[in-house]
C-alpha atoms as a PDB file:
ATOM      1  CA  UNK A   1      89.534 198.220 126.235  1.00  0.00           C
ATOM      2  CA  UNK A   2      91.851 195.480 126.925  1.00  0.00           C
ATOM      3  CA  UNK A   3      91.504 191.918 124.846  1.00  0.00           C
ATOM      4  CA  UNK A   4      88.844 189.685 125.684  1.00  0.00           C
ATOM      5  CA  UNK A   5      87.979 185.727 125.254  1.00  0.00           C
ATOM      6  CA  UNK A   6      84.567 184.197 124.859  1.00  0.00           C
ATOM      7  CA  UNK A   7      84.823 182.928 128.690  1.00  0.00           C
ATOM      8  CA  UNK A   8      85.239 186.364 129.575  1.00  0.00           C
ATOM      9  CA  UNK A   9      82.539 188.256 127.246  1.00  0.00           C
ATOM     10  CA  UNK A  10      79.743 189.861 128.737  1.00  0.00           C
ATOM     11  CA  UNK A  11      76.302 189.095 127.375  1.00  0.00           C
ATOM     12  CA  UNK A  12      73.887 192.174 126.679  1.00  0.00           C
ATOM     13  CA  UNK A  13      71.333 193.260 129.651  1.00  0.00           C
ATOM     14  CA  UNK A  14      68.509 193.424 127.370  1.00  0.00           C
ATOM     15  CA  UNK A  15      68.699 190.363 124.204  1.00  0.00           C
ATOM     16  CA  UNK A  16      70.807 188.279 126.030  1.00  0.00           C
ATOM     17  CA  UNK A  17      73.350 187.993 123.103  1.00  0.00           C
ATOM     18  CA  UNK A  18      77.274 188.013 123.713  1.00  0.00           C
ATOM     19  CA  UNK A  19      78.645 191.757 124.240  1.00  0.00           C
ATOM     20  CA  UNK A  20      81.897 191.567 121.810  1.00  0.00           C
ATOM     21  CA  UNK A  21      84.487 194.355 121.045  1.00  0.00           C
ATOM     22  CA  UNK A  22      82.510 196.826 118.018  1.00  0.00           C
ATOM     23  CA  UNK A  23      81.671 200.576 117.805  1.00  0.00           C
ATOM     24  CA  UNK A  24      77.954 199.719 118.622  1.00  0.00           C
ATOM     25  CA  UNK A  25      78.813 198.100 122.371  1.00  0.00           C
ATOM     26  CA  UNK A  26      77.459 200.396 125.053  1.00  0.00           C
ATOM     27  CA  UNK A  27      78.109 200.165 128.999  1.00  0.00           C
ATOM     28  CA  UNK A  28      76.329 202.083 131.782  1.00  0.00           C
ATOM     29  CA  UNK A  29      78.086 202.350 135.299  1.00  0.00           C
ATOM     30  CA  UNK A  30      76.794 202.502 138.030  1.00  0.00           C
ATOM     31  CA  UNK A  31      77.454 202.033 141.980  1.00  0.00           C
ATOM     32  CA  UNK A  32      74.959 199.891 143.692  1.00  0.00           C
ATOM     33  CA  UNK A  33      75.654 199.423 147.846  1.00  0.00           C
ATOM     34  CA  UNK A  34      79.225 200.880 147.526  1.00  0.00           C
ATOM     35  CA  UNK A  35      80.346 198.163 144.599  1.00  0.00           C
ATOM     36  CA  UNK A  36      80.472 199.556 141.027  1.00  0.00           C
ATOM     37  CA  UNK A  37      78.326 197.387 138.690  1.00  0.00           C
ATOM     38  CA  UNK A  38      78.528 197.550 134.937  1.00  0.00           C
ATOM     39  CA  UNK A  39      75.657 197.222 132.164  1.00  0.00           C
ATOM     40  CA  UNK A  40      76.785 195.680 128.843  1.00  0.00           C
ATOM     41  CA  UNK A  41      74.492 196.510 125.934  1.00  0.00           C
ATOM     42  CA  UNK A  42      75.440 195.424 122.481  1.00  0.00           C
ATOM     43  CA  UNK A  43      74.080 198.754 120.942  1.00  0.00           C
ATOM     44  CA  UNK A  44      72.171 201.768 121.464  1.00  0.00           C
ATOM     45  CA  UNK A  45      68.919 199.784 120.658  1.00  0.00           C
ATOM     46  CA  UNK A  46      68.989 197.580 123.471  1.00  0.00           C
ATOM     47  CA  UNK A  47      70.360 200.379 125.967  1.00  0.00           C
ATOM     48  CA  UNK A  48      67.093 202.221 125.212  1.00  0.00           C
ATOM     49  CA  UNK A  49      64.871 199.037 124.874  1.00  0.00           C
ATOM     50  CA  UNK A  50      66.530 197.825 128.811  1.00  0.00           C
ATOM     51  CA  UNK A  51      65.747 201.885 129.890  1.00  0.00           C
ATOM     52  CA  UNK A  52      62.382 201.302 128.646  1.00  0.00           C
ATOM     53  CA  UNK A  53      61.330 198.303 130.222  1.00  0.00           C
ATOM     54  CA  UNK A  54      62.974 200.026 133.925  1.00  0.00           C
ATOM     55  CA  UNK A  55      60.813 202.838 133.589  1.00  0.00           C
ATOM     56  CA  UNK A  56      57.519 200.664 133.450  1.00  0.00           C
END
């Protein structure tokens, strides 16, 4: 993963929260309508907790 600056920093699908560089950062990718799309989690927690709350 290449160096990132606040402006740049994803913020986590499911609390909201800034996504920053650590061991616990998780991203799902996906293509939607031919254009890749990426999911930025800030751990396994919130992965499963934004899973859980798409399977409702």
């Amino acid at each position: 993963m290449t160096d990132s600056t606040d402006e740049d920093t994803p913020d986590c699908r499911h609390c909201g929260d800034p996504v920053g560089s650590s061991a616990e950062q998780r991203v799902i990718t996906t293509v939607e309508d031919g254009s890749t799309v990426y999911k930025h989690f800030c751990s396994d927690d919130c992965r499963e907790g934004w899973e859980s709350s798409t399977d409702a």
